[in-house]
N, C-alpha and C. Protein backbone atom coordinates (compact mmCIF):
# COMPACT_ATOMS: atom_id res chain seq x y z
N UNK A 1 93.36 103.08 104.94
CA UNK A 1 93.50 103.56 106.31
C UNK A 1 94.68 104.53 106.44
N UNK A 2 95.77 104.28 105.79
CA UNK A 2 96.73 105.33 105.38
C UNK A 2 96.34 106.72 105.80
N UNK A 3 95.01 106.88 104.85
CA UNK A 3 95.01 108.38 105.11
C UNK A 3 94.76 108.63 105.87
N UNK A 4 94.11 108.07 107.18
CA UNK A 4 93.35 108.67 108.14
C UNK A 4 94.79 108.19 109.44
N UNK A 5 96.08 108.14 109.07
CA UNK A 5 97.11 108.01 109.71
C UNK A 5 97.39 109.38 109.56
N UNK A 6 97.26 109.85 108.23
CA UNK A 6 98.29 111.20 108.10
C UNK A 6 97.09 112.18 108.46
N UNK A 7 95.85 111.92 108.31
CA UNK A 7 94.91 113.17 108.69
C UNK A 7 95.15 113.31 109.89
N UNK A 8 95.13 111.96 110.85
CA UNK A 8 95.36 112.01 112.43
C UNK A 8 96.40 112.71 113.19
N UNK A 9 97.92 112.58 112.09
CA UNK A 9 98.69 113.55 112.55
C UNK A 9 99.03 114.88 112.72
N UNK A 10 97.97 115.18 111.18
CA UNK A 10 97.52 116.33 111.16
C UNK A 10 96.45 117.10 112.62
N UNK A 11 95.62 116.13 112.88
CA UNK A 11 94.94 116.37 113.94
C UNK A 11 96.08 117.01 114.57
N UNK A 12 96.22 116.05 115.43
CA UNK A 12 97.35 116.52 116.37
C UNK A 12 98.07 117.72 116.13
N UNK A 13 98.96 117.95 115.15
CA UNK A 13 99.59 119.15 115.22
C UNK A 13 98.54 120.74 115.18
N UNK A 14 97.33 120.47 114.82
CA UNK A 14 96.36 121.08 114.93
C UNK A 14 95.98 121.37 116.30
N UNK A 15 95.53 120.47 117.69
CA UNK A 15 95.10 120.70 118.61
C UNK A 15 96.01 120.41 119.71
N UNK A 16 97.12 119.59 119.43
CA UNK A 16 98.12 119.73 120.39
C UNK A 16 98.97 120.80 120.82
N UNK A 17 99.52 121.13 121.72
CA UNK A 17 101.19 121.80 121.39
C UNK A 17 101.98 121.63 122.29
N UNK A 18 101.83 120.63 122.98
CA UNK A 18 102.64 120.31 124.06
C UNK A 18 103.50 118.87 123.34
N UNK A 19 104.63 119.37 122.92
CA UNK A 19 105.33 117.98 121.92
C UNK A 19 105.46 116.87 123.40
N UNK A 20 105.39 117.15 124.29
CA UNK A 20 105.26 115.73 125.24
C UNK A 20 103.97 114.89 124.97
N UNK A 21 103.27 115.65 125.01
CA UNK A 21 101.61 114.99 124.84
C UNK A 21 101.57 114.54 123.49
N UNK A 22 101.75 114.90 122.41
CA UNK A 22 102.26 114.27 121.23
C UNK A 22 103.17 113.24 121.02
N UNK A 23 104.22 113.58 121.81
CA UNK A 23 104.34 112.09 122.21
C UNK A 23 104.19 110.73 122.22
N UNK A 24 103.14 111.27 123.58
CA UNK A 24 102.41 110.05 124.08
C UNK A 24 101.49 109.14 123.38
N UNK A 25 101.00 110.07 122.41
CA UNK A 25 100.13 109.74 121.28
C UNK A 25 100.85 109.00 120.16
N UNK A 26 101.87 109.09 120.03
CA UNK A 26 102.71 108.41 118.77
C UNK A 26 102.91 106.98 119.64
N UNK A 27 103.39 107.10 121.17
CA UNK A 27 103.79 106.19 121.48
C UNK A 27 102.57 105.23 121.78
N UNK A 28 101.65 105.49 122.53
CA UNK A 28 100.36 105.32 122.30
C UNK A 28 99.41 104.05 121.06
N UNK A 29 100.29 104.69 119.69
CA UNK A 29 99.60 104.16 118.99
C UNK A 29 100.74 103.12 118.03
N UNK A 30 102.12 103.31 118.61
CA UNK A 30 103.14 102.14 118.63
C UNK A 30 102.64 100.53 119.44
N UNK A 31 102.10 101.25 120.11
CA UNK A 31 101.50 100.43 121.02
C UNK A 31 100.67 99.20 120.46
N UNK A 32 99.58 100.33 119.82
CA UNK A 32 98.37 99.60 119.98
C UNK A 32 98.68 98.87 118.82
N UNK A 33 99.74 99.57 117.56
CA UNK A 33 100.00 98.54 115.97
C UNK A 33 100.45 97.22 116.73
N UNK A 34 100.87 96.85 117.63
CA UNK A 34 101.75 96.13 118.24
C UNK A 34 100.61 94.93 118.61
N UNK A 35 99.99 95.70 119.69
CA UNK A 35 98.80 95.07 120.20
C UNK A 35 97.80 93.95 119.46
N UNK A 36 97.60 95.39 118.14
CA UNK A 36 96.91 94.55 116.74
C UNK A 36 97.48 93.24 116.47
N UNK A 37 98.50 93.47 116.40
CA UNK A 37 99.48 92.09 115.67
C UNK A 37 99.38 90.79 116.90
N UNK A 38 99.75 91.12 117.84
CA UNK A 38 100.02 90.46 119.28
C UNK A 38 98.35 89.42 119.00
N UNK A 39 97.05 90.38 119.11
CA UNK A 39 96.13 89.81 118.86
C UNK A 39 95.71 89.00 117.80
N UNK A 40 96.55 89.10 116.30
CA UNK A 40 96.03 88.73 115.47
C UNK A 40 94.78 89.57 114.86
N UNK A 41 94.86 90.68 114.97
CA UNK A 41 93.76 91.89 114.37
C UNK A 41 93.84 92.01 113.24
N UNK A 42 93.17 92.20 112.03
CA UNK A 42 93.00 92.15 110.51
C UNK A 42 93.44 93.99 110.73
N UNK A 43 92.94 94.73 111.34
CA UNK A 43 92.96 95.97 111.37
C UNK A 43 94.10 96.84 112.00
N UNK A 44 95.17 96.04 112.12
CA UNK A 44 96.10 96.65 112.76
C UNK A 44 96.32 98.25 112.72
N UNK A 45 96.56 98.67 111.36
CA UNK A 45 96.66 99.93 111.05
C UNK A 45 94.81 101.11 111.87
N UNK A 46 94.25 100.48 111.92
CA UNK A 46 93.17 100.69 112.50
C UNK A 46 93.28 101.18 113.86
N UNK A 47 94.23 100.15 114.57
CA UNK A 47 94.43 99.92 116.24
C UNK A 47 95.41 101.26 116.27
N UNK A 48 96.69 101.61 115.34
CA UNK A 48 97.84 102.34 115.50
C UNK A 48 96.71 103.54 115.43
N UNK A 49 95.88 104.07 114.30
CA UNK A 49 95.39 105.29 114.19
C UNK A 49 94.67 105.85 115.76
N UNK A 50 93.70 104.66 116.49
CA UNK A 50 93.29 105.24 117.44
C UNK A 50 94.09 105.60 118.24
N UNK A 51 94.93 104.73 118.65
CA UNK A 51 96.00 105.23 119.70
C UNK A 51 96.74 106.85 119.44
N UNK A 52 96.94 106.97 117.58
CA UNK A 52 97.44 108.53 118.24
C UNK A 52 96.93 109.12 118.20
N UNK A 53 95.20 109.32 118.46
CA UNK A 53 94.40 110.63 118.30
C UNK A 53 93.72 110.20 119.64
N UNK A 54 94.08 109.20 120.78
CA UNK A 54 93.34 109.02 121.98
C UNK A 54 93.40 110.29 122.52
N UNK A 55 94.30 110.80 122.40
CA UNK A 55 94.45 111.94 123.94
C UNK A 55 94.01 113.58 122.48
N UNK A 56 93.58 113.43 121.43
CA UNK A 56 93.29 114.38 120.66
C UNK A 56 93.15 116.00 121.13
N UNK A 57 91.88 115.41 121.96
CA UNK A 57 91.23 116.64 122.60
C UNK A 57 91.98 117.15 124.40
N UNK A 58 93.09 116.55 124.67
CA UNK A 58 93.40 116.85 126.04
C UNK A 58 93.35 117.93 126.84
N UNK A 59 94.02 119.04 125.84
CA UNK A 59 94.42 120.33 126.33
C UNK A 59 92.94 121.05 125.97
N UNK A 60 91.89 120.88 125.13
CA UNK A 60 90.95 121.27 125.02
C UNK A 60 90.42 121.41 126.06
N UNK A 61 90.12 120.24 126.74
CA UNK A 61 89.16 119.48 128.22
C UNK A 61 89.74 119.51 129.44
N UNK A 62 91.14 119.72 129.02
CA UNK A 62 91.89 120.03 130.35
C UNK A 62 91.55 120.69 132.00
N UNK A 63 90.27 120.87 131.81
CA UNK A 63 89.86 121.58 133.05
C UNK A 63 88.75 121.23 133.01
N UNK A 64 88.40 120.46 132.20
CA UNK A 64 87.20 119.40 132.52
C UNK A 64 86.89 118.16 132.34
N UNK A 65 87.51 117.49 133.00
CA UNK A 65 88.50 115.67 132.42
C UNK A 65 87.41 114.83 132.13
N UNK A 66 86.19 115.24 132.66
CA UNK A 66 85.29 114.29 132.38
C UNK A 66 84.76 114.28 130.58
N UNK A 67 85.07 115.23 129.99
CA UNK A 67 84.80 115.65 128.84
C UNK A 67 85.87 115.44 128.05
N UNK A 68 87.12 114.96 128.48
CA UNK A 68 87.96 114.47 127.72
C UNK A 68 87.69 113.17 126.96
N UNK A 69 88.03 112.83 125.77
CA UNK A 69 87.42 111.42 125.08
C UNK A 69 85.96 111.88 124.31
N UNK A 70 85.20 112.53 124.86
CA UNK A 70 84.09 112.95 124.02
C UNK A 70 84.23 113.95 122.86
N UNK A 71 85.01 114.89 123.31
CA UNK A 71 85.57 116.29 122.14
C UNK A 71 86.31 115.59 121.09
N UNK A 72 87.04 114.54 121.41
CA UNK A 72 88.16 114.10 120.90
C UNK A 72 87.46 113.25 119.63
N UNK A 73 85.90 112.54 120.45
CA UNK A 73 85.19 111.74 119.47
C UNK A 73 84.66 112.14 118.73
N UNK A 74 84.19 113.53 118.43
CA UNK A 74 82.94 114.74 118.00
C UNK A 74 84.19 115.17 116.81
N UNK A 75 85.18 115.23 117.25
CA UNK A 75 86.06 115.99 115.91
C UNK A 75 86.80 115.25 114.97
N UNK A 76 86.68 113.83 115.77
CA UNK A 76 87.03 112.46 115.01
C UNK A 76 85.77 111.76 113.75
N UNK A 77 84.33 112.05 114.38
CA UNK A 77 83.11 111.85 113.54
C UNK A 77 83.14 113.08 112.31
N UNK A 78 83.33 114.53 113.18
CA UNK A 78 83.02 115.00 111.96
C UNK A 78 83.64 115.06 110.76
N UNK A 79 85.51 114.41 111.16
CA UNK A 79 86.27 114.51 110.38
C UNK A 79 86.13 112.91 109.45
N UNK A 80 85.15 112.47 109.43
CA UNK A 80 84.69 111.10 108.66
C UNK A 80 85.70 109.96 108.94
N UNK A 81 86.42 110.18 110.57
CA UNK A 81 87.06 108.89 110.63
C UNK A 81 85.91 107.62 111.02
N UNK A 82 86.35 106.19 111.00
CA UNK A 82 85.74 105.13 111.58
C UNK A 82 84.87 104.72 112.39
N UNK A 83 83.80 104.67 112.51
CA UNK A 83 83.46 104.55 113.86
C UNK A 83 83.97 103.78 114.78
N UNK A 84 84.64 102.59 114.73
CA UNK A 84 85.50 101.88 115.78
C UNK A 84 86.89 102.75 116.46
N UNK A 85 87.06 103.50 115.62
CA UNK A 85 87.80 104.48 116.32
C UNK A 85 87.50 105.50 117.29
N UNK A 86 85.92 106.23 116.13
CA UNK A 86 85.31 107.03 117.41
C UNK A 86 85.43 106.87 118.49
N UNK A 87 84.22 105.02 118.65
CA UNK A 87 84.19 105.05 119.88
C UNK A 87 84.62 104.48 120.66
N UNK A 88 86.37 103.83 120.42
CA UNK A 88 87.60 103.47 120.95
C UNK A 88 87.80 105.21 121.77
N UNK A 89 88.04 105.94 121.04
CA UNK A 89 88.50 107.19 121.65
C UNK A 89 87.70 107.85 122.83
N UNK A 90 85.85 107.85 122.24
CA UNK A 90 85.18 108.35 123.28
C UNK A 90 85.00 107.10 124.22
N UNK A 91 85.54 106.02 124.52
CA UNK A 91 85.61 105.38 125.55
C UNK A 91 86.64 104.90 126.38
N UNK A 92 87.88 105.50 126.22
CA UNK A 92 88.99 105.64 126.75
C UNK A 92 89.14 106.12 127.48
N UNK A 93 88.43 106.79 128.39
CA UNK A 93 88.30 107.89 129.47
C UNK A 93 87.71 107.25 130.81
N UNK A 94 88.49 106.71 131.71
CA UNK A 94 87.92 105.78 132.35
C UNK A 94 86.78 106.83 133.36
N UNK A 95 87.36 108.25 133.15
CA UNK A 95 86.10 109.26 134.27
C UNK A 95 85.24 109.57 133.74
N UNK A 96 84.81 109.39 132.57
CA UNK A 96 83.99 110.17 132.09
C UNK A 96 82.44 108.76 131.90
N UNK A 97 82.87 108.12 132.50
CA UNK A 97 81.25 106.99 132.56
C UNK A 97 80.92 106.99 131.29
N UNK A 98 81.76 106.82 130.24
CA UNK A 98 80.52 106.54 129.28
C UNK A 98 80.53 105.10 129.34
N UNK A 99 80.28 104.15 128.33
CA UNK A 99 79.91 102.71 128.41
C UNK A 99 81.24 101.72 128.42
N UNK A 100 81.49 101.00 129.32
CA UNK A 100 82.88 100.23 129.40
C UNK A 100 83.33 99.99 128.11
N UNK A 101 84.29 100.00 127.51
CA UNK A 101 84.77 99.19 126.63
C UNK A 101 84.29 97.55 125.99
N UNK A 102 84.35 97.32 124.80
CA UNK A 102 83.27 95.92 124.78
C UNK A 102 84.63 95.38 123.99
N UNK A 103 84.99 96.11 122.87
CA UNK A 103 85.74 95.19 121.63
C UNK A 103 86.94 95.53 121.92
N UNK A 104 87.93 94.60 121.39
CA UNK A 104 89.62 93.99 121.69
C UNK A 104 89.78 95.78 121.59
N UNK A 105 89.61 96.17 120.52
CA UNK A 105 90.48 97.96 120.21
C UNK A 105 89.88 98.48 120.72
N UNK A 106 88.77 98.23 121.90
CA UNK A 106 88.10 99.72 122.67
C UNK A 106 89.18 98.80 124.39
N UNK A 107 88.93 97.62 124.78
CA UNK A 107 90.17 97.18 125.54
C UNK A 107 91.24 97.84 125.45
N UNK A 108 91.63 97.19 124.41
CA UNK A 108 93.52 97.75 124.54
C UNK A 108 93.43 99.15 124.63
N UNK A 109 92.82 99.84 123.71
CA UNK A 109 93.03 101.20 124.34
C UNK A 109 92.70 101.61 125.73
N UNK A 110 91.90 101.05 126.04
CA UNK A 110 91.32 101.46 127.76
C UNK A 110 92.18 100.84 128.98
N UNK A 111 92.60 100.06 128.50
CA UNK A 111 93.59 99.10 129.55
C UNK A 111 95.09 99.28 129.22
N UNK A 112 95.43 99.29 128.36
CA UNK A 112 97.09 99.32 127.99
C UNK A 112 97.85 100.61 127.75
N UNK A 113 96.96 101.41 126.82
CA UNK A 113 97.93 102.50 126.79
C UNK A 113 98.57 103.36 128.46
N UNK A 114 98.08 103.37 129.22
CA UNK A 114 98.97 103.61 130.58
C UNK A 114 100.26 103.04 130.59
N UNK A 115 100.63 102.29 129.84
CA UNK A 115 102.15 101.22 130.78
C UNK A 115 102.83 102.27 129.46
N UNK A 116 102.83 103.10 128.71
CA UNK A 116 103.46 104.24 127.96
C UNK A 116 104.15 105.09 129.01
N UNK A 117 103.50 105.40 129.64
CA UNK A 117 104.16 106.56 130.69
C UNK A 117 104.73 105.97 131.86
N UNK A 118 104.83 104.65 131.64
CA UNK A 118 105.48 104.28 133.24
C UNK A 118 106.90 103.84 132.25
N UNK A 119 107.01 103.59 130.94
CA UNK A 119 108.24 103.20 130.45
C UNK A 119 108.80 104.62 129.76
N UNK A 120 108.04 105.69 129.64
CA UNK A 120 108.84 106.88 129.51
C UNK A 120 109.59 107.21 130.73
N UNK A 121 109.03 107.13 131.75
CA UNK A 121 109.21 107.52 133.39
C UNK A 121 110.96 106.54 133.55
N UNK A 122 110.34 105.53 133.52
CA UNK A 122 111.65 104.41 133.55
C UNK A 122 113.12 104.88 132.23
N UNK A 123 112.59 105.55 131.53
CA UNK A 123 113.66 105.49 130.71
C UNK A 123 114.37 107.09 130.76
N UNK A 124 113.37 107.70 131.22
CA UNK A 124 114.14 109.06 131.68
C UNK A 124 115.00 109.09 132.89
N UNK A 125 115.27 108.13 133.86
CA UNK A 125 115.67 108.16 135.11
C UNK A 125 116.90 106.79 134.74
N UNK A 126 117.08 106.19 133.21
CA UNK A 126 117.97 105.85 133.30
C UNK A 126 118.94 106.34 133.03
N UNK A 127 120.33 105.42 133.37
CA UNK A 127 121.83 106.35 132.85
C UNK A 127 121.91 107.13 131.43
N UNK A 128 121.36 106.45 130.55
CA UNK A 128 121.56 106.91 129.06
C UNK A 128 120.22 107.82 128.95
N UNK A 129 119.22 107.59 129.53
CA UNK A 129 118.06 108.61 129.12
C UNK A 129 117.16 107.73 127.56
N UNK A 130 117.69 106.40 127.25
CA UNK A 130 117.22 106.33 126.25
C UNK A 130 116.32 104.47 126.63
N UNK A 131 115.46 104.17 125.85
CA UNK A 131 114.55 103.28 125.57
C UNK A 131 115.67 101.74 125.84
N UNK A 132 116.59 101.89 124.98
CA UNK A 132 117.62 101.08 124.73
C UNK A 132 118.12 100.37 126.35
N UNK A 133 118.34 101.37 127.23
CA UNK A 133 119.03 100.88 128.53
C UNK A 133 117.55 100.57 129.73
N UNK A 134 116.16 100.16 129.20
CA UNK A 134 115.37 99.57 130.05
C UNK A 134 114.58 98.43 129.64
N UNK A 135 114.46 97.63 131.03
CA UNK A 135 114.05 96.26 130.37
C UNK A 135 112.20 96.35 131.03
N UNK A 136 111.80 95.35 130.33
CA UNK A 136 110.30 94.94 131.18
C UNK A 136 110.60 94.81 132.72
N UNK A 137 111.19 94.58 133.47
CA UNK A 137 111.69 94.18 134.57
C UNK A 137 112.22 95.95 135.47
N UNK A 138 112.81 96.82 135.08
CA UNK A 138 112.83 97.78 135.34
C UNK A 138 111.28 98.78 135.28
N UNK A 139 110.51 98.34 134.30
CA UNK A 139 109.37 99.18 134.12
C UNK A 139 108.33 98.46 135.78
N UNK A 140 108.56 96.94 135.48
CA UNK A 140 107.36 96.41 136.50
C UNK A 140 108.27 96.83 137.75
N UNK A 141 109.35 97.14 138.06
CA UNK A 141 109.57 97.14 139.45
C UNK A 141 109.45 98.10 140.04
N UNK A 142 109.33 99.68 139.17
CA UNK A 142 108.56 100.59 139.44
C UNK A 142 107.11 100.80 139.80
N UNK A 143 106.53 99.64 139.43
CA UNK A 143 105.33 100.15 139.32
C UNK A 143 104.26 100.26 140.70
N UNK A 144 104.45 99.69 141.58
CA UNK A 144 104.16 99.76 142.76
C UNK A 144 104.52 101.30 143.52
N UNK A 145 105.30 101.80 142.93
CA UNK A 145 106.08 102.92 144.04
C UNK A 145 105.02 104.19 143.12
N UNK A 146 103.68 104.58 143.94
CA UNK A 146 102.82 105.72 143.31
C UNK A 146 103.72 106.67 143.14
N UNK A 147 104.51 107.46 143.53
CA UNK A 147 105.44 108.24 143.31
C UNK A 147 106.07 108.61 142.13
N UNK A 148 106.40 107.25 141.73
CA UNK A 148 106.70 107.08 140.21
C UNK A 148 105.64 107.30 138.82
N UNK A 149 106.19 108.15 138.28
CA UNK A 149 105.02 108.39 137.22
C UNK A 149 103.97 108.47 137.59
N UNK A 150 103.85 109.58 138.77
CA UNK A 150 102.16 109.35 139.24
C UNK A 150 100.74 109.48 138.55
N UNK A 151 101.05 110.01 137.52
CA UNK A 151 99.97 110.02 136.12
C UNK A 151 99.45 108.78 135.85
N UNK A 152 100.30 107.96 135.69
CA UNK A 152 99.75 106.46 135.41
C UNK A 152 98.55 105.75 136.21
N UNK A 153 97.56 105.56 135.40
CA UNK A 153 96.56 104.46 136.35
C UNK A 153 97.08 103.16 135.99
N UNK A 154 97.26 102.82 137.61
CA UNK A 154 97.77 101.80 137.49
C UNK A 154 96.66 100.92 137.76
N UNK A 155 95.50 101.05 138.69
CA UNK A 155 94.48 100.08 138.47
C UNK A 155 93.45 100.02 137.12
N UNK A 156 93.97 100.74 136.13
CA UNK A 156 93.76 100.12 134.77
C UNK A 156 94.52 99.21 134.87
N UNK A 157 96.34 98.95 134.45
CA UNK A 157 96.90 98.19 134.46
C UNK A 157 96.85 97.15 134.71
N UNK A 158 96.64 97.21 136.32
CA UNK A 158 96.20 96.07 137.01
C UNK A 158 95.09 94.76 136.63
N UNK A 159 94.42 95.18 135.73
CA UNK A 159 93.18 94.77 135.16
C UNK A 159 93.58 93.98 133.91
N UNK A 160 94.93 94.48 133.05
CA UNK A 160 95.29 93.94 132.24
C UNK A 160 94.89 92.44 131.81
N UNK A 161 96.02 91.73 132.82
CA UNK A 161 95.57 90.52 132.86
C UNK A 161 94.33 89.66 132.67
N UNK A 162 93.38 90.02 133.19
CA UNK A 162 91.94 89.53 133.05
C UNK A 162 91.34 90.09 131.91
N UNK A 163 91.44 91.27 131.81
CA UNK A 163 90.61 91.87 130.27
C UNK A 163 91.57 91.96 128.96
N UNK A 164 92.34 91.91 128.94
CA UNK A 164 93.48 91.77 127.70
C UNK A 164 94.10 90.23 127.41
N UNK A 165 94.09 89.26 128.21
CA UNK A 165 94.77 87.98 129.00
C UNK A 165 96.43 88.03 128.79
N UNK A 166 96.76 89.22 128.78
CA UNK A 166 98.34 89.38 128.70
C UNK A 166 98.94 89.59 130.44
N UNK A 167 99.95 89.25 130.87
CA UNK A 167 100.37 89.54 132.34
C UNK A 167 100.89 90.94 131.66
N UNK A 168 101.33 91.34 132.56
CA UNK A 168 101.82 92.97 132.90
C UNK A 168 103.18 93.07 132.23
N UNK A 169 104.24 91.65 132.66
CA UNK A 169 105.09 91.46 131.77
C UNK A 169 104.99 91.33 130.41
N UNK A 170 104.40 90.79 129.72
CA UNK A 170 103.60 90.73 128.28
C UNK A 170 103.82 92.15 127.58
N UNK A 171 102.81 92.57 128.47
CA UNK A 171 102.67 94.07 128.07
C UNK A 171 103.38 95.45 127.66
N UNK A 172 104.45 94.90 129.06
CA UNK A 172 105.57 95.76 129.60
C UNK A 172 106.58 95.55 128.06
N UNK A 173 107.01 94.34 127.70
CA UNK A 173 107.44 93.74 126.69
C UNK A 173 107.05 94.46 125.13
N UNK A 174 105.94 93.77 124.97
CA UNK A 174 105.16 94.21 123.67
C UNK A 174 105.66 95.95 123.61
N UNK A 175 105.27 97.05 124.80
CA UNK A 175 105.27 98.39 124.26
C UNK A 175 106.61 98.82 124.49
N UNK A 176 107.33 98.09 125.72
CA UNK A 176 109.04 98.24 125.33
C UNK A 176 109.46 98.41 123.65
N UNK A 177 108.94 97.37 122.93
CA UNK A 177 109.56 96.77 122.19
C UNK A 177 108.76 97.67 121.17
N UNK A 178 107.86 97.84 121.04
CA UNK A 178 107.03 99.02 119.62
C UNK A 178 107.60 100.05 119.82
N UNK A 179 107.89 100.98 121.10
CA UNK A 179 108.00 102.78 121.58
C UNK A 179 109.66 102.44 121.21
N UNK A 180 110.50 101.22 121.07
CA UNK A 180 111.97 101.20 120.83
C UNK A 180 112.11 101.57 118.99
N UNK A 181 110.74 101.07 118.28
CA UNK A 181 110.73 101.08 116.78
C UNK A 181 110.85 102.66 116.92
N UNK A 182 109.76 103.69 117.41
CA UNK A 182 110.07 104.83 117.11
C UNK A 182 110.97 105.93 117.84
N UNK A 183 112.07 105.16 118.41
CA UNK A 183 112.63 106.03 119.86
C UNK A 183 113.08 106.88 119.36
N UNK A 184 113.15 107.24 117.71
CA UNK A 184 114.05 108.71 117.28
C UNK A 184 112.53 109.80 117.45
N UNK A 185 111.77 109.12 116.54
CA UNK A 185 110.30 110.37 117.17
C UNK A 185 110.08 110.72 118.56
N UNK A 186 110.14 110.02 119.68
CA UNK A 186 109.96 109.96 121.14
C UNK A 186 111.36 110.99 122.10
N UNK A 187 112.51 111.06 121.17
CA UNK A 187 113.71 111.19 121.67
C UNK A 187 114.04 110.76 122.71
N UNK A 188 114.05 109.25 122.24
CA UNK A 188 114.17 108.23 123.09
C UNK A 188 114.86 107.24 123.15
């Protein structure tokens, strides 16, 4: 699976160029290695790869969001990644109707990766600017105020609980604690 870590990054530097949105994708898929483990997933390295090629195709589809997650899946097939990845990726798109999510790594990706941008949000508006000076408790007390990180779906989030069985704190926790492993990639 290795390789299809470093092909993935390759992706990215290929179709990205917005190093924020790249990012998100590293952090993304801090996440989801996390997630893997949290669950007890044999495939952990599996869970990390989707997460950083979720948002692959963004700037591609960018002006047509419903088509975001599908481009992303089409260049992920032809490039002979996984199919549990595929269609982790082409179903991550909560606008684009394709078929809900069924398995733990098409979940976590569909439900969790959001609480990424509400703890970037939280950690840019602290004193230090860095990962280090925010807790789970600072991320959830934002999260009510739409204002804040208004990108974030938060009624994904919200859903957490019931489709992931983690509370929000859990969550908040778990990707605190993975996006802190890479806070020098994140400059964070």
């Amino acid at each position: 699976m290795t390789d299809y870590k470093s092909r993935g990054l390759g992706l990215l530097e290929e179709h990205i160029k917005n190093r924020n949105l790249i990012k998100h994708n590293l952090a993304a898929a801090a996440l989801m290695k996390a997630l893997a483990k949290r669950f007890e997933e044999e495939e952990a390295e599996e869970w990390e790869v989707a997460g950083l090629v979720h948002d692959l195709d963004w700037e591609e589809t960018a002006e047509n969001p419903i088509e975001h997650g599908r481009a992303g899946a089409e260049i992920l097939a032809e490039e002979g990644f996984p199919e549990e990845i595929v269609r982790a990726v082409r179903r991550h798109n909560f606008m684009a109707g394709e078929e809900p999510p069924e398995t733990m790594l098409e979940k976590a990706l569909y439900y969790a990766e959001e609480i990424t941008g509400l703890i970037v949000a939280a950690a840019l508006i602290s004193p230090e600017k860095k990962l280090s000076g925010i807790t789970p408790e600072n991320i959830l007390n934002r999260f009510k105020e739409k204002a804040f990180a208004r990108g974030v779906n938060r009624e994904l989030l919200s859903q957490v609980p019931e489709k992931l069985g983690l509370s929000l704190e859990e969550l908040a926790n778990i990707a605190l604690e993975a996006m802190r492993e890479i806070s020098g990639e994140l400059g964070l």
